[in-house]
N, C-alpha and C. Protein backbone atom coordinates (compact mmCIF):
# COMPACT_ATOMS: atom_id res chain seq x y z
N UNK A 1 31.21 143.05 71.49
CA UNK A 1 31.77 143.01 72.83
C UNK A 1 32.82 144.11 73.02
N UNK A 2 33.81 144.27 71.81
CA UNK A 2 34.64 145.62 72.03
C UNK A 2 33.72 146.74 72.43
N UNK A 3 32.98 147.20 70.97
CA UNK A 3 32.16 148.32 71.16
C UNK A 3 31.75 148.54 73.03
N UNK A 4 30.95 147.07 73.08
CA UNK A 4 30.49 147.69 74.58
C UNK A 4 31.26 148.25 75.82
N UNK A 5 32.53 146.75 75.65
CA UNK A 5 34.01 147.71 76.36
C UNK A 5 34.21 148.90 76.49
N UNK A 6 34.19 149.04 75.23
CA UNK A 6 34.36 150.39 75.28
C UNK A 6 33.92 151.68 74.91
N UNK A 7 32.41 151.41 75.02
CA UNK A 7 31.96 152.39 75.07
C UNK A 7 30.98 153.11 76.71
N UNK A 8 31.16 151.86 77.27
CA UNK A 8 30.36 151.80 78.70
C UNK A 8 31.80 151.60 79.57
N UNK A 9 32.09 150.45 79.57
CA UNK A 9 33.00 149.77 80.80
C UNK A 9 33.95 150.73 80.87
N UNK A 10 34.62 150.98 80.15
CA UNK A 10 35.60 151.72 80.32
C UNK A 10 35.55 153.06 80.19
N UNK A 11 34.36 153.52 80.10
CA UNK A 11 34.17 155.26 80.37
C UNK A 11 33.61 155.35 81.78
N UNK A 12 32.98 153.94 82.31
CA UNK A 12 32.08 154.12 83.74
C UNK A 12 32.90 154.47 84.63
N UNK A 13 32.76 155.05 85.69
CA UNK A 13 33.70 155.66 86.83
C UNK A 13 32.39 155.41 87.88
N UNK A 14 32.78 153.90 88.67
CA UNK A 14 31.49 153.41 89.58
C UNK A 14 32.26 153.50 91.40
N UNK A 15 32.27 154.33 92.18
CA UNK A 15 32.08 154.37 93.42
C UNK A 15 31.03 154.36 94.33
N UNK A 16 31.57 154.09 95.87
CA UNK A 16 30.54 154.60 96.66
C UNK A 16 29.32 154.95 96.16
N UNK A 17 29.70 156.79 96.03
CA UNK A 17 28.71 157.77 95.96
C UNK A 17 28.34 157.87 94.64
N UNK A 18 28.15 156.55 93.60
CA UNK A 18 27.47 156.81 92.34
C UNK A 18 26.28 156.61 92.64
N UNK A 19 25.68 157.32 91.71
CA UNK A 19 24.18 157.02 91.91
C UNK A 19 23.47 155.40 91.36
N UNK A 20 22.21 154.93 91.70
CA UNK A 20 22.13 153.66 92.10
C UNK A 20 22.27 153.13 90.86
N UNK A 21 21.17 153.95 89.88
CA UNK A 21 20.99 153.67 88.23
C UNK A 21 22.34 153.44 87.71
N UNK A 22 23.35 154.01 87.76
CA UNK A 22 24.59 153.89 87.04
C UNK A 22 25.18 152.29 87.58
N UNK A 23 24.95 152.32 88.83
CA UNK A 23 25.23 150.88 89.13
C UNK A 23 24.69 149.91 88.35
N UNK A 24 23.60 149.92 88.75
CA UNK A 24 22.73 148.67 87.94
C UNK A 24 23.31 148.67 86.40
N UNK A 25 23.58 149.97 85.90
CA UNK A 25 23.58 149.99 84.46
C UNK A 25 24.99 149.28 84.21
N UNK A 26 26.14 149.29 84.65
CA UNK A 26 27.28 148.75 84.64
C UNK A 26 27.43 147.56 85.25
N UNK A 27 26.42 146.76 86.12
CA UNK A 27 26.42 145.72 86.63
C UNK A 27 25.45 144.53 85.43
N UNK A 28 24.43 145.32 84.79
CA UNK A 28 24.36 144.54 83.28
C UNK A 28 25.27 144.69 82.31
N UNK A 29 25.93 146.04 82.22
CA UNK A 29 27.22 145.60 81.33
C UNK A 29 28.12 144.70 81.54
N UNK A 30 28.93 144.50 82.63
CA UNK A 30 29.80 143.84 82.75
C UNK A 30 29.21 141.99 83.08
N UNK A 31 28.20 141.86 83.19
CA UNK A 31 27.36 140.18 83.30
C UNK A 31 26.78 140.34 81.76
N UNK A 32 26.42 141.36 80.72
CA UNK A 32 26.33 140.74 79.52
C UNK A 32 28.00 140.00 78.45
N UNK A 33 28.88 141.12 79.19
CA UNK A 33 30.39 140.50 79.06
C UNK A 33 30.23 139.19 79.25
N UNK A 34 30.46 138.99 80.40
CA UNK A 34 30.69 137.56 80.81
C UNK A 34 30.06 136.41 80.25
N UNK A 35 28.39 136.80 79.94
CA UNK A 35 27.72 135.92 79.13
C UNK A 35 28.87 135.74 78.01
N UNK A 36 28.79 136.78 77.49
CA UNK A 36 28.73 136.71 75.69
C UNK A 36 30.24 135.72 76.02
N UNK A 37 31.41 136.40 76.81
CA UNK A 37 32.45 136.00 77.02
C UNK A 37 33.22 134.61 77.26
N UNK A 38 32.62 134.33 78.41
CA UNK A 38 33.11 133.00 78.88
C UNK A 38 31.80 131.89 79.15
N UNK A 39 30.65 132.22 79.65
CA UNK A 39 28.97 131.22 79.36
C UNK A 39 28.87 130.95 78.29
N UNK A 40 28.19 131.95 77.15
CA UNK A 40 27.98 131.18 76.01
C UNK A 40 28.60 132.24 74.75
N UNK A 41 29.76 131.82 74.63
CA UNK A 41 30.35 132.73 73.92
C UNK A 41 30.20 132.16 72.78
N UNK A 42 29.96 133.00 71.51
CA UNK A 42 30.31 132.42 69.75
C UNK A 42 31.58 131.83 69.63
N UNK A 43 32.38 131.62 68.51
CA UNK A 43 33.24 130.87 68.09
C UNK A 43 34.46 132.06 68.09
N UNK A 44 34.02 133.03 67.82
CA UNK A 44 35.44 134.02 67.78
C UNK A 44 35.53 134.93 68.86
N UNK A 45 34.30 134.56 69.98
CA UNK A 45 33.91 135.24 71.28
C UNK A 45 34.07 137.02 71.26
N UNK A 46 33.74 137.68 70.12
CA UNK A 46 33.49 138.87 69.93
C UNK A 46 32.44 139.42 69.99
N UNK A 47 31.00 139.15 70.37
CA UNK A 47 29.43 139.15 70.38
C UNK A 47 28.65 138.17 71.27
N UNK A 48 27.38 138.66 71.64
CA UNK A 48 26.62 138.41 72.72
C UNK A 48 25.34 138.61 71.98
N UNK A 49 24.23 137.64 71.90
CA UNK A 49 23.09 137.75 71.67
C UNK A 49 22.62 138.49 72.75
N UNK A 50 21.82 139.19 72.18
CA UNK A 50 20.80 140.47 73.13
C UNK A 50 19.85 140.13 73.97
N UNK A 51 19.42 138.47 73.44
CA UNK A 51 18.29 137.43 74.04
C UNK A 51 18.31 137.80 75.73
N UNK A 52 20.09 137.66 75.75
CA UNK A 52 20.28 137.47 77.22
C UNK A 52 19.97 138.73 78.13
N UNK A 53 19.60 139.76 77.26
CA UNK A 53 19.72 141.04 78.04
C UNK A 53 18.60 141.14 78.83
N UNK A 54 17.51 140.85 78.45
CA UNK A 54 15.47 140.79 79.22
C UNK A 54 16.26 140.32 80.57
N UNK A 55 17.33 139.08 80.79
CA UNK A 55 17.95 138.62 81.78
C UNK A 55 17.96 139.18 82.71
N UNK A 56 18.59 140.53 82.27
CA UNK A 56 19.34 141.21 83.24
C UNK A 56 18.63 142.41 83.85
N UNK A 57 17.14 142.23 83.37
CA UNK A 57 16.17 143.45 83.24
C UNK A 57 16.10 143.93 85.07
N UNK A 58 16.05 142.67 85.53
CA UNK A 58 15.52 142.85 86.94
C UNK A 58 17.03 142.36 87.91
N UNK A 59 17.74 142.66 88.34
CA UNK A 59 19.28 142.81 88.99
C UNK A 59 18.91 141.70 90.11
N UNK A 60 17.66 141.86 90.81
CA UNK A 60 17.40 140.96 91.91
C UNK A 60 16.81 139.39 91.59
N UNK A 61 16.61 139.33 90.43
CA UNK A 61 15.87 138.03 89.67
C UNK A 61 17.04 137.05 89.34
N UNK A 62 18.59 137.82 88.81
CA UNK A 62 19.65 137.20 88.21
C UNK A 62 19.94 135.95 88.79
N UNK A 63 20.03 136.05 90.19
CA UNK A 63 20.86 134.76 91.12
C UNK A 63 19.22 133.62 91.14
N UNK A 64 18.48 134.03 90.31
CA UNK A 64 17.11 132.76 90.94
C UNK A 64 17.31 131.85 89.40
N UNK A 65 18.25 132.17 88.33
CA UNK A 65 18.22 131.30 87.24
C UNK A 65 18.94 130.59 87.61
N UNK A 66 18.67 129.36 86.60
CA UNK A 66 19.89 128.18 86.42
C UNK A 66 20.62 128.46 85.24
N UNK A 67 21.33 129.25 85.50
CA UNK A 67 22.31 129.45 84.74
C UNK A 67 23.24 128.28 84.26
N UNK A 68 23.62 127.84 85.23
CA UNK A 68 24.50 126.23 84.97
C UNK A 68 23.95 125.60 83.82
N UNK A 69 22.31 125.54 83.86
CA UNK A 69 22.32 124.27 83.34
C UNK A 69 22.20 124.77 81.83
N UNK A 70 21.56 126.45 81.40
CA UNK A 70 21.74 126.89 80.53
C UNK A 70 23.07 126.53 79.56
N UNK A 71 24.10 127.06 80.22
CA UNK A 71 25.59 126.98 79.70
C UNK A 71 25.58 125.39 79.41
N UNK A 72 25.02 124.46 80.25
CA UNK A 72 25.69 123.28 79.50
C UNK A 72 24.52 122.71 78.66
N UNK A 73 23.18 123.26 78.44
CA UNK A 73 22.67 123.06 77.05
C UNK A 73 23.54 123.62 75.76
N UNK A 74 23.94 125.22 75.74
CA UNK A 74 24.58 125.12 75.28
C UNK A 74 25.83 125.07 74.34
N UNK A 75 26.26 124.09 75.66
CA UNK A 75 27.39 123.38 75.41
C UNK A 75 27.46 121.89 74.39
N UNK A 76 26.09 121.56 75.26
CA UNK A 76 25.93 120.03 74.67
C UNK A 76 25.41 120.37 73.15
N UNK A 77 25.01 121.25 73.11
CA UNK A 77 24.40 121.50 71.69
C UNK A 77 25.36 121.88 70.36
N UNK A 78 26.85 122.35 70.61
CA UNK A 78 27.87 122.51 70.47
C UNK A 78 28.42 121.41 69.79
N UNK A 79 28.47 120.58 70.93
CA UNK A 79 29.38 119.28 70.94
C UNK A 79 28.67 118.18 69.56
N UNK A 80 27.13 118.44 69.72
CA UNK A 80 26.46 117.73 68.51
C UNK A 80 26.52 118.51 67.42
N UNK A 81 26.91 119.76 67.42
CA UNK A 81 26.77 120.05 66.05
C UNK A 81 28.67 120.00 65.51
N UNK A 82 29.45 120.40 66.26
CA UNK A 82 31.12 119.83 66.59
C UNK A 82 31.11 118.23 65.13
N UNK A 83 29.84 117.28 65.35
CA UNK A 83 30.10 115.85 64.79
C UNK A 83 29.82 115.94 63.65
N UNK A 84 29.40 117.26 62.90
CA UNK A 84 29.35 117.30 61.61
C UNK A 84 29.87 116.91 60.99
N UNK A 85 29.80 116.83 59.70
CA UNK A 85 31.19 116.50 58.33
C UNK A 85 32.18 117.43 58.16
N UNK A 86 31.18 118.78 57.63
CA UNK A 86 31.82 119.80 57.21
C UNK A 86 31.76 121.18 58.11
N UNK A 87 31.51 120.15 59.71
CA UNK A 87 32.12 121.53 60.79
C UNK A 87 33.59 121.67 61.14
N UNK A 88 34.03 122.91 61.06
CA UNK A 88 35.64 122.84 61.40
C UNK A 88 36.01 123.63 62.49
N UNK A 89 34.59 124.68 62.69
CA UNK A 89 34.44 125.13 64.30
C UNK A 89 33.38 125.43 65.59
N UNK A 90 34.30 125.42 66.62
CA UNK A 90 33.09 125.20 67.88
C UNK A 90 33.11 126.29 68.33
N UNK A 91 31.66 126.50 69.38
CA UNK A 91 31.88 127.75 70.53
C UNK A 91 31.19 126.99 71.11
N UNK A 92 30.97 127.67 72.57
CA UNK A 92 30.33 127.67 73.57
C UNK A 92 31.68 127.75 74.77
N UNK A 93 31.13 127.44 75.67
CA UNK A 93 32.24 126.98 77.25
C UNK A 93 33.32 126.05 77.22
N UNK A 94 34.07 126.29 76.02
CA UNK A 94 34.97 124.97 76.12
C UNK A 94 35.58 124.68 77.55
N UNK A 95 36.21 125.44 78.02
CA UNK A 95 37.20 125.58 79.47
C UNK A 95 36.25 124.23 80.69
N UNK A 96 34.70 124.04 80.23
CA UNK A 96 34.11 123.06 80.73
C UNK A 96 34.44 121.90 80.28
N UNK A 97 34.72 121.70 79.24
CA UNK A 97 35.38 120.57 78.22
C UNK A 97 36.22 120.50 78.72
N UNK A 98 37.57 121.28 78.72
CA UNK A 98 38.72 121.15 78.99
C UNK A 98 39.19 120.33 80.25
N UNK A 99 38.33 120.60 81.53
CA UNK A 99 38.12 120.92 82.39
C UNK A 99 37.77 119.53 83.06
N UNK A 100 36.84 118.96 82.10
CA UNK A 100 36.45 117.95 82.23
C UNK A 100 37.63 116.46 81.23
N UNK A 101 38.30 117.50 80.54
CA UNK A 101 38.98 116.34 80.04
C UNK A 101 40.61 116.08 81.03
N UNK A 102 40.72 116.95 81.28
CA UNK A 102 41.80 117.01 82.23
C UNK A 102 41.47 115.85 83.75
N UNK A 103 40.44 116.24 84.01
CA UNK A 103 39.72 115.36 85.19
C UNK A 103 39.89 113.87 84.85
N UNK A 104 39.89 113.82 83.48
CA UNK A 104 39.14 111.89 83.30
C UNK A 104 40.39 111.62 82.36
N UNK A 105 40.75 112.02 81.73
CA UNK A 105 42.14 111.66 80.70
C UNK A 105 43.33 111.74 81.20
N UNK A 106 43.84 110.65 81.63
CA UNK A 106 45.06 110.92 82.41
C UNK A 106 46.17 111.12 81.54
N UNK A 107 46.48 110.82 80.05
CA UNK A 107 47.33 111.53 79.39
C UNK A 107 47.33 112.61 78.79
N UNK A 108 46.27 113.50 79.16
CA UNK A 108 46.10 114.93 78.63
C UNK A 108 46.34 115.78 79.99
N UNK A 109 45.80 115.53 80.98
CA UNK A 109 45.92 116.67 81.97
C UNK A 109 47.23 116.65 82.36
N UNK A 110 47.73 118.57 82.86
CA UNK A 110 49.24 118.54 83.30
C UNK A 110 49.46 118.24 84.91
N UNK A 111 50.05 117.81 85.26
CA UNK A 111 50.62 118.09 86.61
C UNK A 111 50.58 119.46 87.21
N UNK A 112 49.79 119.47 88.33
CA UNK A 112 49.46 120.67 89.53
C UNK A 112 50.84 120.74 90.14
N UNK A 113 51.31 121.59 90.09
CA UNK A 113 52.60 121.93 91.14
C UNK A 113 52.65 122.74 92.50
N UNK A 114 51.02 123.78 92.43
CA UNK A 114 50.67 124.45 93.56
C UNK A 114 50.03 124.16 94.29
N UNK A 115 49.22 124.90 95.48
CA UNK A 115 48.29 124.59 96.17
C UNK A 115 46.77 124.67 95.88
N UNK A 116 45.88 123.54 96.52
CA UNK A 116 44.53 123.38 95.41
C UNK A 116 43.67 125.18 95.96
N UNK A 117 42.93 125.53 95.34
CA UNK A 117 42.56 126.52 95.39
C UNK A 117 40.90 126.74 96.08
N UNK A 118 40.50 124.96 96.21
CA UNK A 118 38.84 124.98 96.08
C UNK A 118 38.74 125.05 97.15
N UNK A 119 39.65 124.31 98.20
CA UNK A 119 39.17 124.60 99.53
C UNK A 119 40.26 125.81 100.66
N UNK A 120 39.63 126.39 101.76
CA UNK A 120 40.35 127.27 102.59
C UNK A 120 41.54 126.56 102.78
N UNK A 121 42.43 127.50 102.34
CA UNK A 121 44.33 127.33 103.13
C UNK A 121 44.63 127.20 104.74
N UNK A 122 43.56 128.08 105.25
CA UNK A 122 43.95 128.57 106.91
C UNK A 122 42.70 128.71 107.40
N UNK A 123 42.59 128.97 109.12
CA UNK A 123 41.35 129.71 109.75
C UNK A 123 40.70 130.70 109.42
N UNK A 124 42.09 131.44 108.93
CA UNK A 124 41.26 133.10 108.27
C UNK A 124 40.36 132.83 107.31
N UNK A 125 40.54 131.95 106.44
CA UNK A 125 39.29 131.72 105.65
C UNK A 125 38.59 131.05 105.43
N UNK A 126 37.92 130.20 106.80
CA UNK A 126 36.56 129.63 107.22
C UNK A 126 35.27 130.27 106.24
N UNK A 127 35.24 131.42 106.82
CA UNK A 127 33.90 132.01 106.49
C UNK A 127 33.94 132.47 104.55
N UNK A 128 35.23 131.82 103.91
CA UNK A 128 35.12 131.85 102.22
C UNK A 128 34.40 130.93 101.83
N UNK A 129 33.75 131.09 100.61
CA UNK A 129 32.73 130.21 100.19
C UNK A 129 33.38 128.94 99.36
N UNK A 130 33.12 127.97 99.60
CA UNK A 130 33.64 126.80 98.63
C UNK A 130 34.32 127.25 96.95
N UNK A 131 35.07 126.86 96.35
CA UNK A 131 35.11 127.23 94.86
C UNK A 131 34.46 125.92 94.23
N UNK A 132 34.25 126.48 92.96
CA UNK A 132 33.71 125.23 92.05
C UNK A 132 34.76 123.87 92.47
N UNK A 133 34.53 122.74 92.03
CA UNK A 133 35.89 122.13 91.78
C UNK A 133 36.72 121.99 90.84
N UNK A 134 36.19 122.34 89.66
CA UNK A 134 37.26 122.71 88.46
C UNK A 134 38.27 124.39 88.76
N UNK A 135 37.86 124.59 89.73
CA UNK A 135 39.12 125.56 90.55
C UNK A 135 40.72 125.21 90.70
N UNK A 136 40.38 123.97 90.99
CA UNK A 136 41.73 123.21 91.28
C UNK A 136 42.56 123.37 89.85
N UNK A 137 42.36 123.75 88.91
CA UNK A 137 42.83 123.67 87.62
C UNK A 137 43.47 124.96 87.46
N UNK A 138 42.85 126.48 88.27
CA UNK A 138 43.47 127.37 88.00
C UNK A 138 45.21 127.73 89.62
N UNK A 139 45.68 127.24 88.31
CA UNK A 139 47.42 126.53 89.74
C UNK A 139 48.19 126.65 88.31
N UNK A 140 49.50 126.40 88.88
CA UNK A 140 50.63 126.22 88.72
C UNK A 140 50.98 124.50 87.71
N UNK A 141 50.83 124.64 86.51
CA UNK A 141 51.20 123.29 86.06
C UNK A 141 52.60 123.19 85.45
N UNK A 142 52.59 121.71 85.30
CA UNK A 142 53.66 121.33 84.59
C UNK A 142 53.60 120.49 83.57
N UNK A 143 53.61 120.31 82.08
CA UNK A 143 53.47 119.53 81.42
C UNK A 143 54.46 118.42 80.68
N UNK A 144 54.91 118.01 81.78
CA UNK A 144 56.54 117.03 81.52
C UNK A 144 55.77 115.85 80.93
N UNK A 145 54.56 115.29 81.56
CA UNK A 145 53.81 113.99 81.37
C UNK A 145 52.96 113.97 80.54
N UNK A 146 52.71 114.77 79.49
CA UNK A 146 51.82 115.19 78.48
C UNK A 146 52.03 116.02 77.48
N UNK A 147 51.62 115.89 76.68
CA UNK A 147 52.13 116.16 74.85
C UNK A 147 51.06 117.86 74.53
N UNK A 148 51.59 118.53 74.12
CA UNK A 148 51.17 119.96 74.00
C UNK A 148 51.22 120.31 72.58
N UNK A 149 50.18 121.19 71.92
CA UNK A 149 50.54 121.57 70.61
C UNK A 149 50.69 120.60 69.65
N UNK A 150 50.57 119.24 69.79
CA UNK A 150 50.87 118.37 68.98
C UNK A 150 50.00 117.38 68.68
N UNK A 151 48.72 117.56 67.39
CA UNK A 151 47.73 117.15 67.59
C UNK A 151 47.70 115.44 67.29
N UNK A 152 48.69 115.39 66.11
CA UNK A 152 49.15 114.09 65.70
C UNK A 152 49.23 113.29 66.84
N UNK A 153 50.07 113.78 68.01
CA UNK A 153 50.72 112.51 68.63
C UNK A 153 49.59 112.14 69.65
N UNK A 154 48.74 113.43 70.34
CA UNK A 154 47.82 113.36 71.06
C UNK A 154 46.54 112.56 70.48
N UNK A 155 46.08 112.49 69.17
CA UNK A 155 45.48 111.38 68.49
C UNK A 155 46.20 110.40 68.21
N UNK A 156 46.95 109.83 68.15
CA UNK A 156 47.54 108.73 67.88
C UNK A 156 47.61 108.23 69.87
N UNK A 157 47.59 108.84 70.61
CA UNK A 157 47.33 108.50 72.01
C UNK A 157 45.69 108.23 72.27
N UNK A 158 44.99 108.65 71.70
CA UNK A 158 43.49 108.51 72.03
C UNK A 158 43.53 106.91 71.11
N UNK A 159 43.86 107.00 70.14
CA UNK A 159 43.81 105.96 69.50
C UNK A 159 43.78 104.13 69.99
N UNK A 160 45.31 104.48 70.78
CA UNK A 160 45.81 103.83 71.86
C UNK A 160 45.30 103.34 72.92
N UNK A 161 44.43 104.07 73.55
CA UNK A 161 44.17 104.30 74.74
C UNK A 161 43.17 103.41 75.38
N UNK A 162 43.46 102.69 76.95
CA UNK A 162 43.61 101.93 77.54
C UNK A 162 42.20 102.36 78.75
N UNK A 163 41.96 101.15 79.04
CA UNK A 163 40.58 101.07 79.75
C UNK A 163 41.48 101.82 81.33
N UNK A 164 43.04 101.90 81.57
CA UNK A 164 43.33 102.59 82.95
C UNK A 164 43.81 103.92 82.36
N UNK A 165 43.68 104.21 81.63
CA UNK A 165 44.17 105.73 81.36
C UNK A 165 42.80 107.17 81.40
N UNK A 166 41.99 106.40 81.86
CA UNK A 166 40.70 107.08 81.68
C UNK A 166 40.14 106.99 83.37
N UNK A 167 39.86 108.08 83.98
CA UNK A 167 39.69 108.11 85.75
C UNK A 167 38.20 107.97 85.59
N UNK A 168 37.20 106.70 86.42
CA UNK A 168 36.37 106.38 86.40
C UNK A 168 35.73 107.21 87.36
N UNK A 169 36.63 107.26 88.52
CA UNK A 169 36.15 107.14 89.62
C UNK A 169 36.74 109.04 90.04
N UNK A 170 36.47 110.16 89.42
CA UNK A 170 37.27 111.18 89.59
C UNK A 170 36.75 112.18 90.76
N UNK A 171 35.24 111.86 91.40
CA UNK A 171 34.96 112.39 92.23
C UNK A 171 35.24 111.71 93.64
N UNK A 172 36.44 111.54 94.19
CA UNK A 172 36.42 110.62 95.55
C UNK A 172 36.01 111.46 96.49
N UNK A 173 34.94 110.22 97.45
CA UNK A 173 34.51 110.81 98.70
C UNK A 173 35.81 111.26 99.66
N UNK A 174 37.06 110.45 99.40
CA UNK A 174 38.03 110.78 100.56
C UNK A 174 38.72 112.47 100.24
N UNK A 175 38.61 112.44 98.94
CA UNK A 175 39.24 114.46 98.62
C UNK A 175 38.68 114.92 99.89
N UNK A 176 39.39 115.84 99.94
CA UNK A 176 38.96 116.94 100.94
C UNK A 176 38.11 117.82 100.28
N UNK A 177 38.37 117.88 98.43
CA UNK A 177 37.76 119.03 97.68
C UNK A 177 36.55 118.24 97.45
N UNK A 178 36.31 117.44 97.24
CA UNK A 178 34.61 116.54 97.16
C UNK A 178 34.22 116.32 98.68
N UNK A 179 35.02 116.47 99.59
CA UNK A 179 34.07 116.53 100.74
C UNK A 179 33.35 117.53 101.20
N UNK A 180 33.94 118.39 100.59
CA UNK A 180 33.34 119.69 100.83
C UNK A 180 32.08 120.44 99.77
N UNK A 181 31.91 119.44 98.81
CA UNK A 181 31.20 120.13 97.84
C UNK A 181 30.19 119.21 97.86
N UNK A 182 30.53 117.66 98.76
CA UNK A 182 28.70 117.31 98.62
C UNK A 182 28.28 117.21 99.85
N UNK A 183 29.09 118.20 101.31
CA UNK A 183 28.51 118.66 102.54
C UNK A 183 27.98 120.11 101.71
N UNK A 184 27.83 120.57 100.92
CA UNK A 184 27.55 121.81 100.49
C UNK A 184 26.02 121.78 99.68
N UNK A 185 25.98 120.96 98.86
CA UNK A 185 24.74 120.59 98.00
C UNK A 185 24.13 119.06 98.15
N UNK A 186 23.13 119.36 97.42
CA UNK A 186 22.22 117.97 97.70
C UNK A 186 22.73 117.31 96.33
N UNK A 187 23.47 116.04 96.61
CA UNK A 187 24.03 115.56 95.60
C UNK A 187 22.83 115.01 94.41
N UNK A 188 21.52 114.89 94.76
CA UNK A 188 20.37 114.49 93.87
C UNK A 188 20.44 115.15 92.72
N UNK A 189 21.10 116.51 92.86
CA UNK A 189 20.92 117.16 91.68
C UNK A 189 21.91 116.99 90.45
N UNK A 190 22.52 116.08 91.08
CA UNK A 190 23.80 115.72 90.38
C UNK A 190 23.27 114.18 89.19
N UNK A 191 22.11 113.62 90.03
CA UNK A 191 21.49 112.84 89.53
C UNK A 191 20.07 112.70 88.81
N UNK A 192 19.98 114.16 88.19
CA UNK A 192 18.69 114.56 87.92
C UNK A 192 18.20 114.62 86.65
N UNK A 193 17.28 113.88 86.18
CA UNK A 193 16.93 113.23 84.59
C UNK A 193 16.25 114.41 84.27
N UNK A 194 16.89 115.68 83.91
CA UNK A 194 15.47 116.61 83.09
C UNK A 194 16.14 117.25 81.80
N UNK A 195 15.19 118.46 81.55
CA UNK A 195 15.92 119.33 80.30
C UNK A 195 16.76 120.27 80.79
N UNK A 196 17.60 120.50 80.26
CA UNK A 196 18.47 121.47 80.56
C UNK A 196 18.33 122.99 79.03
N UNK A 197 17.38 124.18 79.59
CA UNK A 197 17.10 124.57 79.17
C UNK A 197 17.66 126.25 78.59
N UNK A 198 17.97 126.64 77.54
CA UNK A 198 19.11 127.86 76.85
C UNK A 198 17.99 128.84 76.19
N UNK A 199 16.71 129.17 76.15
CA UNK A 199 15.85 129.82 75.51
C UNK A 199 15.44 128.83 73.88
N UNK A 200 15.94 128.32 73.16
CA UNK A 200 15.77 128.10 72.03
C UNK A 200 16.02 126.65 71.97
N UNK A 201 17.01 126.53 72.67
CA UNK A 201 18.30 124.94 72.93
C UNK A 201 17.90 124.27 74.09
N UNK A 202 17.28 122.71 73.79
CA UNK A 202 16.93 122.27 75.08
C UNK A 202 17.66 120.90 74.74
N UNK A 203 18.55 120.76 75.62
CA UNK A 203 19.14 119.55 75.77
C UNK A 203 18.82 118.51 77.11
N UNK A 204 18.47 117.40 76.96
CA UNK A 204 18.05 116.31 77.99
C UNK A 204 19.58 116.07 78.88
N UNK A 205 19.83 116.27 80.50
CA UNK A 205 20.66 115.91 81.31
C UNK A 205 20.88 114.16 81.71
N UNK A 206 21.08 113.25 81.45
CA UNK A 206 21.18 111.64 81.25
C UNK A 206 22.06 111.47 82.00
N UNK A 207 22.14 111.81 83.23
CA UNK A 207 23.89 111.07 84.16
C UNK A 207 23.16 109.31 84.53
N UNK A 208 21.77 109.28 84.26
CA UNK A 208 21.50 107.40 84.59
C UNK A 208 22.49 107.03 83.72
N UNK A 209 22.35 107.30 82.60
CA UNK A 209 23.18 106.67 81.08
C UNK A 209 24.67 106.09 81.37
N UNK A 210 25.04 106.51 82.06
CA UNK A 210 26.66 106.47 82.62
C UNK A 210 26.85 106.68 83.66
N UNK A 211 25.75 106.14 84.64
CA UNK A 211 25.87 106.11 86.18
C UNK A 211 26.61 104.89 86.57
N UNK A 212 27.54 104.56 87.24
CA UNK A 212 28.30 103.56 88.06
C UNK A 212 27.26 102.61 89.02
């Protein structure tokens, strides 16, 4: 991932009046980044399987994958190999983990102190596109109500831990940020029994399993 940094990204000089090829060519550099980077990054997030590159062969094909569900095969595939004996490290998308633990663990996530980010502030930005809802996470926290750096005490809290300390219910219809994200999509897909497929890694999607 350095090498490519810097041997492309940071020598490219992309305007206007570049020609089209140079575009395209820096528009797969910088989305094999991101793969290798923050989608499905290794454990020391320095490398990118090449698998993903055929991906990027065709620039107009990119937006027709499911990328989503890629990243959270895997992810999930991660998380099962994570339960080993003698595993001591993970990769993939943690920040989805995180993300998700902050949402449902009420003694791990910090206190938001800013404004939420997923939906428009003002009129001027009607015509902006929804953000994910794990958006709301990139703000201003505070961690007065939660234990940091301290793995002991934060296990000895899981240990503990209480059938109300855990948010069942974390998508409310009344948010303004969930009202806007299932006037946006067809929530079915949210409820959809299939494979969730990574080229090699196929993990089964089960939200019946733990449906309310």
């Amino acid at each position: 991932m350095t090498a490519l940094y810097e041997h492309y990204c940071m020598a490219a000089h992309i305007d206007d009046n570049s020609p089209e090829i140079d575009v395209v060519k820096f528009t797969r550099c910088v989305a094999l980044m991101i793969i290798g980077g923050i989608m499905v990054p290794d454990y020391q997030g320095g490398s990118v399987k090449l698998i993903f590159l055929q991906l990027l062969r065709d620039i107009e094909r990119i937006r027709s994958y499911s990328w989503g569900s890629a990243v959270l095969a895997f992810l999930y595939r991660e998380l099962c190999n994570a339960t080993r004996i003698r595993k001591a490290i993970i990769s993939g998308p943690l920040f989805i983990l995180q993300v998700w633990a902050w949402s449902r663990i009420t003694f791990v996530n910090p206190d938001i102190n800013g404004l939420s980010l997923t939906v428009p502030q003002n009129e001027f930005e009607e015509d902006i596109p929804y953000a994910p809802y794990g958006a709301r996470w990139s703000n201003v926290f505070s961690y007065t109500h939660s234990p940091t750096h301290a793995v002991r005490i934060i296990r000895d809290c899981f240990d503990r831990m209480t059938n109300a300390e855990f948010n069942w219910i974390v998508y409310n219809k009344k948010d303004v940020d969930v009202k806007a994200i299932i006037s946006t999509y067809d929530n079915r897909i949210w409820r959809c029994v299939c494979p969730l497929i990574c080229f090699d890694i196929v993990e089964m999607h089960r939200p019946d399993r733990v449906l309310r």
